[in-house]
PDB file of N, CA and C in Angstrom:
ATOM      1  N   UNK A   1     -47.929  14.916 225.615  1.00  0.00           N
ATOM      2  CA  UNK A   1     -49.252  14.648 225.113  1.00  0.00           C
ATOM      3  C   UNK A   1     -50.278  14.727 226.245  1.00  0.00           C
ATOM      4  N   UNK A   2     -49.861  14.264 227.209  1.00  0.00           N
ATOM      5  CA  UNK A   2     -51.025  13.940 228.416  1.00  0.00           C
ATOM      6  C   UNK A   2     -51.249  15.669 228.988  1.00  0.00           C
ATOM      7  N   UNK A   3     -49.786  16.782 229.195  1.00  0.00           N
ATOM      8  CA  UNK A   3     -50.139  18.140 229.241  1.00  0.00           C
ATOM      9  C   UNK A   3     -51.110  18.765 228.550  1.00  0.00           C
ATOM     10  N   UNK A   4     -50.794  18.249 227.229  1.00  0.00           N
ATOM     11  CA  UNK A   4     -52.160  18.934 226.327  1.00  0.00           C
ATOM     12  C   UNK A   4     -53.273  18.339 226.274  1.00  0.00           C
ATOM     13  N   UNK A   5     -53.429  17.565 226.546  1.00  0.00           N
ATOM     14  CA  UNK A   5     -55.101  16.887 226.913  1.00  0.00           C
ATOM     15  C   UNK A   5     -56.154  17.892 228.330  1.00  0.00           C
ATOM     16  N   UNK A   6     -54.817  17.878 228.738  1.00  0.00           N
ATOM     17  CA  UNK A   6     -55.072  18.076 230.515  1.00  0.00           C
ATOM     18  C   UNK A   6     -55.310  19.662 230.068  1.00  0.00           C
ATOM     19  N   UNK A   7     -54.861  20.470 229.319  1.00  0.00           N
ATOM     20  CA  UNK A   7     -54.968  21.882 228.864  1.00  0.00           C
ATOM     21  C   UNK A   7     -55.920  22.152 227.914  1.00  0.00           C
ATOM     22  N   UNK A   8     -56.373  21.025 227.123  1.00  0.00           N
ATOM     23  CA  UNK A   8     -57.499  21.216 226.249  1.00  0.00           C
ATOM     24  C   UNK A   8     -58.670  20.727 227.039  1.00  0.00           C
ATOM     25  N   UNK A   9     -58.845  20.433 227.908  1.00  0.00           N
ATOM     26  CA  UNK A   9     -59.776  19.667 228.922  1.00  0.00           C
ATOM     27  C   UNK A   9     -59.909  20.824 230.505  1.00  0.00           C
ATOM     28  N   UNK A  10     -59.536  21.428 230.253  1.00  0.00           N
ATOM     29  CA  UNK A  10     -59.300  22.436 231.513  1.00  0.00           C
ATOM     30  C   UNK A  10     -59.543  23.636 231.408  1.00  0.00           C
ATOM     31  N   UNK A  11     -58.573  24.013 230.089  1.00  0.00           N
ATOM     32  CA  UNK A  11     -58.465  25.277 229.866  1.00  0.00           C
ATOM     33  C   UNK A  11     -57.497  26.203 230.102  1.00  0.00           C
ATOM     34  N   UNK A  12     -56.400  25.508 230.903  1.00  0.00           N
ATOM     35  CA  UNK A  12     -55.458  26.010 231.883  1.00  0.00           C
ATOM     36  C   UNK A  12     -54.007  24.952 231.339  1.00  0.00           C
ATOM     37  N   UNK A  13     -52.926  25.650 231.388  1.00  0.00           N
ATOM     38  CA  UNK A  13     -52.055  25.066 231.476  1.00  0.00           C
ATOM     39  C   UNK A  13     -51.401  23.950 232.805  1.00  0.00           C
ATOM     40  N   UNK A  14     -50.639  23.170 232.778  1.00  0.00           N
ATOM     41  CA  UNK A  14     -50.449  22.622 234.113  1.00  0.00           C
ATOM     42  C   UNK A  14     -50.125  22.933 235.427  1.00  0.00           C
ATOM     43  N   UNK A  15     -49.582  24.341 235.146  1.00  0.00           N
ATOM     44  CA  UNK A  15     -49.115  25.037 236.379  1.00  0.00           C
ATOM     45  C   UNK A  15     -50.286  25.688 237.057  1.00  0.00           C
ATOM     46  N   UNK A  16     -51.446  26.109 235.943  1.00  0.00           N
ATOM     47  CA  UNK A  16     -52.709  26.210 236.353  1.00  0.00           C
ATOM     48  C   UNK A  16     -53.133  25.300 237.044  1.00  0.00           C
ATOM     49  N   UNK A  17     -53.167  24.056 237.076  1.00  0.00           N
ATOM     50  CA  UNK A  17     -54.148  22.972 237.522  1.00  0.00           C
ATOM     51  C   UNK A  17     -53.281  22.298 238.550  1.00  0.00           C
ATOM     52  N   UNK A  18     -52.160  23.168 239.205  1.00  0.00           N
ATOM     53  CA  UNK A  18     -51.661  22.486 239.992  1.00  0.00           C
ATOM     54  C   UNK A  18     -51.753  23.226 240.645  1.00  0.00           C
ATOM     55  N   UNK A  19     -51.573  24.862 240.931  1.00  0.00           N
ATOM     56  CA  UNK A  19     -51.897  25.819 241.476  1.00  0.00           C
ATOM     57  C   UNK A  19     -53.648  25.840 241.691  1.00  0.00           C
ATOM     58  N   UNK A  20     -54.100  25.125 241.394  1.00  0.00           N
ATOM     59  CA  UNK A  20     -55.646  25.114 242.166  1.00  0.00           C
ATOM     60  C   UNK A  20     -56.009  24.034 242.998  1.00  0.00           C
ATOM     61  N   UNK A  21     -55.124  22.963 242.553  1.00  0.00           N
ATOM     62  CA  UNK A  21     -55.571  21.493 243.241  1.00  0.00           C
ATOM     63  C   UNK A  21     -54.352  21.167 244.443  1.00  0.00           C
ATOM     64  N   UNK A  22     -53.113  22.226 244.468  1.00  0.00           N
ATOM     65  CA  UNK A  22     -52.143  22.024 245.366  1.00  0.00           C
ATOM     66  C   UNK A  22     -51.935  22.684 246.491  1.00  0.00           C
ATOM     67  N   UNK A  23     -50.620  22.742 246.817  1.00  0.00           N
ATOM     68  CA  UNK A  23     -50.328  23.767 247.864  1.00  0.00           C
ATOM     69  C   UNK A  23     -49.560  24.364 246.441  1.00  0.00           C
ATOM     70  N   UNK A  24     -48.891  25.954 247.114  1.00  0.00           N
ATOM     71  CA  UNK A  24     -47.833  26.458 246.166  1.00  0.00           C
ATOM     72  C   UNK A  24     -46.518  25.815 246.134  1.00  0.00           C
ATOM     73  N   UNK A  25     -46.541  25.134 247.250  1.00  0.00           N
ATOM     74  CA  UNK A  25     -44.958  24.639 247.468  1.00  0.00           C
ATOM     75  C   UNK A  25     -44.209  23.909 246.191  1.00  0.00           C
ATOM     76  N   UNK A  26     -45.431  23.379 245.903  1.00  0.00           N
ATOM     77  CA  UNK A  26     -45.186  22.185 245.558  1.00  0.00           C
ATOM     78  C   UNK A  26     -45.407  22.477 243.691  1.00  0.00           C
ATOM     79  N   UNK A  27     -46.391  23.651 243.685  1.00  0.00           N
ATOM     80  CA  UNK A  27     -45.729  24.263 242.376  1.00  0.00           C
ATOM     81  C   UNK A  27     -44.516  24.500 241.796  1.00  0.00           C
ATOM     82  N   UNK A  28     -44.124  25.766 243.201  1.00  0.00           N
ATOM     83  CA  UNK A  28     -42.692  25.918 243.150  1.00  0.00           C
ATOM     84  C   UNK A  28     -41.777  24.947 242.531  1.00  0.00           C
ATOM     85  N   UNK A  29     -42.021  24.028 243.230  1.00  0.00           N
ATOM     86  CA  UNK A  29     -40.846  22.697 243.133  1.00  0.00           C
ATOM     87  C   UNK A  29     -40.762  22.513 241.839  1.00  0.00           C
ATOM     88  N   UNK A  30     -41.900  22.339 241.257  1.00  0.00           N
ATOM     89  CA  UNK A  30     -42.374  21.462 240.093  1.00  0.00           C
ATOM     90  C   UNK A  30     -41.609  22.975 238.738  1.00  0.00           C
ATOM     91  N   UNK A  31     -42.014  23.895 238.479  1.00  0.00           N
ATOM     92  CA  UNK A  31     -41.603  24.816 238.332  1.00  0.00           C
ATOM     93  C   UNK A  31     -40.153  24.876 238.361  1.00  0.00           C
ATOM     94  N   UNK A  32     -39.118  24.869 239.394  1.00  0.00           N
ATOM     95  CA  UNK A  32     -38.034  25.030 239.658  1.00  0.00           C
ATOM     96  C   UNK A  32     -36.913  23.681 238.961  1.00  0.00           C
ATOM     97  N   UNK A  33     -37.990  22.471 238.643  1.00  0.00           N
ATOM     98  CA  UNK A  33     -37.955  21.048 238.405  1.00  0.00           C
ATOM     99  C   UNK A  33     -37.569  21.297 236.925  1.00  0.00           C
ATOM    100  N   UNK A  34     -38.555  21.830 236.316  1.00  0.00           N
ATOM    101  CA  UNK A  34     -38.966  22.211 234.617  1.00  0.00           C
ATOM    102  C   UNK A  34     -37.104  23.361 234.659  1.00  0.00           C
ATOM    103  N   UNK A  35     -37.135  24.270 235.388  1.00  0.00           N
ATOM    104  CA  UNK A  35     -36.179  25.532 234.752  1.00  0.00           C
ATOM    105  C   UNK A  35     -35.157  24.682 234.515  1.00  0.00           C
ATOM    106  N   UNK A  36     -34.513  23.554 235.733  1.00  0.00           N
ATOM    107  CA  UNK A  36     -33.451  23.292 235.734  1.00  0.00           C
ATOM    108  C   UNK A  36     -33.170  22.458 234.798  1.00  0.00           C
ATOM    109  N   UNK A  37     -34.383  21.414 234.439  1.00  0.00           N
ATOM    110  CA  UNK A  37     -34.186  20.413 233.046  1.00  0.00           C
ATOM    111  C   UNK A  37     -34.367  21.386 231.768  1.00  0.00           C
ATOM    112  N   UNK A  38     -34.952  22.366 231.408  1.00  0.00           N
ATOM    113  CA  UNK A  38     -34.549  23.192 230.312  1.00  0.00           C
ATOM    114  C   UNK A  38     -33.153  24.216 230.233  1.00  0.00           C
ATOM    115  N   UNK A  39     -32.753  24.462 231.228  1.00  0.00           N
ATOM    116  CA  UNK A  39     -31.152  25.065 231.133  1.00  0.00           C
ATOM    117  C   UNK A  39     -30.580  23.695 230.848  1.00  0.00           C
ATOM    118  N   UNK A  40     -30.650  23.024 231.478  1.00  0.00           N
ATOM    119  CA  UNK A  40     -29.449  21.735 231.214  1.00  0.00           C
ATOM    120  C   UNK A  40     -29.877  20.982 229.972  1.00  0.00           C
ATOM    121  N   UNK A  41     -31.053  21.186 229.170  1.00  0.00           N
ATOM    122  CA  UNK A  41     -31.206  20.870 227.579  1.00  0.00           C
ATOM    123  C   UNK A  41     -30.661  21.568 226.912  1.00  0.00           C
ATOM    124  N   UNK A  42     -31.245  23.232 227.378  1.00  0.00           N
ATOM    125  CA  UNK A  42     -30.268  24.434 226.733  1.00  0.00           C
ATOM    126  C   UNK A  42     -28.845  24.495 226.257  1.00  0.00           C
ATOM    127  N   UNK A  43     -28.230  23.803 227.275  1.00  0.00           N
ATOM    128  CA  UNK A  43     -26.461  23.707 227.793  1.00  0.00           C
ATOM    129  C   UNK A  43     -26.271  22.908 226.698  1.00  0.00           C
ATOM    130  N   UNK A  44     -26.742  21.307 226.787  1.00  0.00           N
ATOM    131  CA  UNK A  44     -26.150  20.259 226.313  1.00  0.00           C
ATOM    132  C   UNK A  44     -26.520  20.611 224.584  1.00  0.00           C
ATOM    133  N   UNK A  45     -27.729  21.153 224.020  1.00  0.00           N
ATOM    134  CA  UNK A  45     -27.972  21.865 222.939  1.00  0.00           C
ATOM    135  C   UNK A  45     -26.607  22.455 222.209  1.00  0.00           C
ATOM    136  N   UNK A  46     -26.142  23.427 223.205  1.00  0.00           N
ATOM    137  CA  UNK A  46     -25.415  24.415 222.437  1.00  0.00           C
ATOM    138  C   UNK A  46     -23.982  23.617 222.493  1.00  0.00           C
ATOM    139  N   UNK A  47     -23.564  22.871 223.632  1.00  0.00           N
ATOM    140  CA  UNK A  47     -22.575  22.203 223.337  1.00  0.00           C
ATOM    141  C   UNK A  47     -22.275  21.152 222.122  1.00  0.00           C
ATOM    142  N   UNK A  48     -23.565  20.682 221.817  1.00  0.00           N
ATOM    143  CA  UNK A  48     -23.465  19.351 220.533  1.00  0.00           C
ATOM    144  C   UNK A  48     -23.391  20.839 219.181  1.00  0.00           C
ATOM    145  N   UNK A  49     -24.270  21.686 219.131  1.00  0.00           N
ATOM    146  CA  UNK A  49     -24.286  22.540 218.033  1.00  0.00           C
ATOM    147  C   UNK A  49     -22.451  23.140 217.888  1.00  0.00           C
ATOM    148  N   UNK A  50     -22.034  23.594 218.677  1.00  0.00           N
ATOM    149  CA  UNK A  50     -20.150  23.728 219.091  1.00  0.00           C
ATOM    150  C   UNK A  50     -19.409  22.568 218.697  1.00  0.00           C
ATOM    151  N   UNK A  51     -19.784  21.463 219.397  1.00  0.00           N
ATOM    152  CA  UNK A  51     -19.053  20.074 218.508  1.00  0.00           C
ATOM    153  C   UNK A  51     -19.148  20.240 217.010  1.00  0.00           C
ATOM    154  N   UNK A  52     -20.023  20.455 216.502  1.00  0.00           N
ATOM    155  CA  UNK A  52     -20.256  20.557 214.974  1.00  0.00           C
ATOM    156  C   UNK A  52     -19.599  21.047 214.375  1.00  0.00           C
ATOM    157  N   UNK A  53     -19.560  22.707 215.040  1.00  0.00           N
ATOM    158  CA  UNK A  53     -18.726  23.586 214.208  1.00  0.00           C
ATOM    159  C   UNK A  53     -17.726  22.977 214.035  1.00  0.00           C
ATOM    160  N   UNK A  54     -17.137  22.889 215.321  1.00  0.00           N
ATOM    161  CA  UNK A  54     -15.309  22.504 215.633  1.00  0.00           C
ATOM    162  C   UNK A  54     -15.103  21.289 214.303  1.00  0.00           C
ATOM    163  N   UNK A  55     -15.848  20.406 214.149  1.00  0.00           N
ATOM    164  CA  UNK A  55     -15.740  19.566 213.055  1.00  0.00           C
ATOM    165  C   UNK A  55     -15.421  20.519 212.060  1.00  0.00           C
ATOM    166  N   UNK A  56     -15.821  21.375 211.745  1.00  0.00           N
ATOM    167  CA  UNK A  56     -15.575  21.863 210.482  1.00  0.00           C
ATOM    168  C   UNK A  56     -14.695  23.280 209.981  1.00  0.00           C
ATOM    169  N   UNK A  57     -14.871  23.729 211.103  1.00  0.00           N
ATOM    170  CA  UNK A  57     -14.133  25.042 211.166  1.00  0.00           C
ATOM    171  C   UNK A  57     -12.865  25.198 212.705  1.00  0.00           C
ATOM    172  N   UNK A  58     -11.669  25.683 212.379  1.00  0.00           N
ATOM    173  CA  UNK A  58     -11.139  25.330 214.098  1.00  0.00           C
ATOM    174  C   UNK A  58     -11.492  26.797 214.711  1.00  0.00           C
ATOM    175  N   UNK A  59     -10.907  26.435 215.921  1.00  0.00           N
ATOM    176  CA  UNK A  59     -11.118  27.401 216.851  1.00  0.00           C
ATOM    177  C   UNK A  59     -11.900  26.786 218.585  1.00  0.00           C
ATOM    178  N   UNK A  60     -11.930  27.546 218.895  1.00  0.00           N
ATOM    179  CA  UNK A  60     -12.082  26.893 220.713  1.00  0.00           C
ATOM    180  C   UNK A  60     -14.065  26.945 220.675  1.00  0.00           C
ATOM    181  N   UNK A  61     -13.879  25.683 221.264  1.00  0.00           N
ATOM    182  CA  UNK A  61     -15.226  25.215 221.160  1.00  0.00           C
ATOM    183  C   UNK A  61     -16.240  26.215 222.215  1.00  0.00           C
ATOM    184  N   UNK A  62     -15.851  26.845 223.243  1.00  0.00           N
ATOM    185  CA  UNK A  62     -16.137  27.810 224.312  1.00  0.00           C
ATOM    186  C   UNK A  62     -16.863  29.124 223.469  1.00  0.00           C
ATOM    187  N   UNK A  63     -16.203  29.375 222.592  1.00  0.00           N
ATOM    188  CA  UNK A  63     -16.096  30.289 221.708  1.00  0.00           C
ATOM    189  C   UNK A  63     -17.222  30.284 220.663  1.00  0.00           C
ATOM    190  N   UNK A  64     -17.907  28.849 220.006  1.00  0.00           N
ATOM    191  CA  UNK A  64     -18.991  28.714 219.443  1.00  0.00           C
ATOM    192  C   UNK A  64     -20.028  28.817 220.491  1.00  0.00           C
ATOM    193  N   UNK A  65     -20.150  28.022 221.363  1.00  0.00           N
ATOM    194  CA  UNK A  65     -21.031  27.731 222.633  1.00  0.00           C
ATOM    195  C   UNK A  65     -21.871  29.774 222.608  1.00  0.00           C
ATOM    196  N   UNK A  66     -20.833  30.340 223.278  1.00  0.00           N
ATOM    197  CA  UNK A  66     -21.241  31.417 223.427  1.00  0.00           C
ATOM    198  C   UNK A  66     -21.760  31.880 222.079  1.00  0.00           C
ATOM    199  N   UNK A  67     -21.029  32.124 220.773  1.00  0.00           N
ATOM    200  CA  UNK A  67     -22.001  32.771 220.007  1.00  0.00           C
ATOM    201  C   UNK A  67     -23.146  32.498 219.457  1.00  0.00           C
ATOM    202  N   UNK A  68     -23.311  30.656 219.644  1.00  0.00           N
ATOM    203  CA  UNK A  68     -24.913  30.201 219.726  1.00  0.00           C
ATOM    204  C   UNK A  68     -25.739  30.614 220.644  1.00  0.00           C
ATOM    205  N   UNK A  69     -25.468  30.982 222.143  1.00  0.00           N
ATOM    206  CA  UNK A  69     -26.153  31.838 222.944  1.00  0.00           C
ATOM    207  C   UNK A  69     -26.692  32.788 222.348  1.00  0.00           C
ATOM    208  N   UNK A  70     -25.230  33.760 222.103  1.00  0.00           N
ATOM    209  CA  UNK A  70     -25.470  35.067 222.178  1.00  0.00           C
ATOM    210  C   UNK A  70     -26.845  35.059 220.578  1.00  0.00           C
ATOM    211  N   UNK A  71     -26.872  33.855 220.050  1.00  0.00           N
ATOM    212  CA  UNK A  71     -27.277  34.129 218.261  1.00  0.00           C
ATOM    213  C   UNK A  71     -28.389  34.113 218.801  1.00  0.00           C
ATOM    214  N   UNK A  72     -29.043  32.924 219.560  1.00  0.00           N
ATOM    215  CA  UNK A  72     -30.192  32.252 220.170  1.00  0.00           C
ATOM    216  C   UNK A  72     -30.833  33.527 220.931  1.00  0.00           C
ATOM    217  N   UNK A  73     -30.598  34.215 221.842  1.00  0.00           N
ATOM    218  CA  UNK A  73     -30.771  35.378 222.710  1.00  0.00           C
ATOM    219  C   UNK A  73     -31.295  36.244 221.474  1.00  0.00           C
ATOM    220  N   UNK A  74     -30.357  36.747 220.675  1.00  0.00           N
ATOM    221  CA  UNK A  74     -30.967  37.785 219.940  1.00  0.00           C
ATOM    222  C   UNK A  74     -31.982  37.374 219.209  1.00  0.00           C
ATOM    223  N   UNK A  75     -32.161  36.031 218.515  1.00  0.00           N
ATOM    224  CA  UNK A  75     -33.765  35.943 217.759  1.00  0.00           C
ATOM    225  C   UNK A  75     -34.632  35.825 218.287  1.00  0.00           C
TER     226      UNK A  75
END
């Protein structure tokens, strides 16, 4: 909520308004901060969606994981 204030009040997204008021470094960071907590939402995502299946259908849970990727990727 406070991103979108700060973006409706600016005009700029946050990486905007940090990239003007910062160094880059420290973008970077922040940036590199965000990729790694959205892969590791990504991950834990497709693993609970794989638990599911396996509830209901057998087969190796590795095996759903990937074709929720691969499903996710293609749409």
């Amino acid at each position: 909520m406070v991103y979108a204030r700060i973006g409706r009040t600016t005009g700029h997204g946050i990486a905007g308004v940090l990239a003007r008021h910062h160094p880059g470094g420290l973008l970077q960071g922040v940036v590199l901060m965000l990729l790694a907590a959205n892969v590791l939402n990504l991950g834990a995502d497709l693993g609970a969606m794989a638990d599911a299946v396996t509830l209901l259908l057998p087969g190796p849970r590795w095996a759903y994981v990937v074709a929720f990727a691969l499903g996710c990727t293609l749409m």
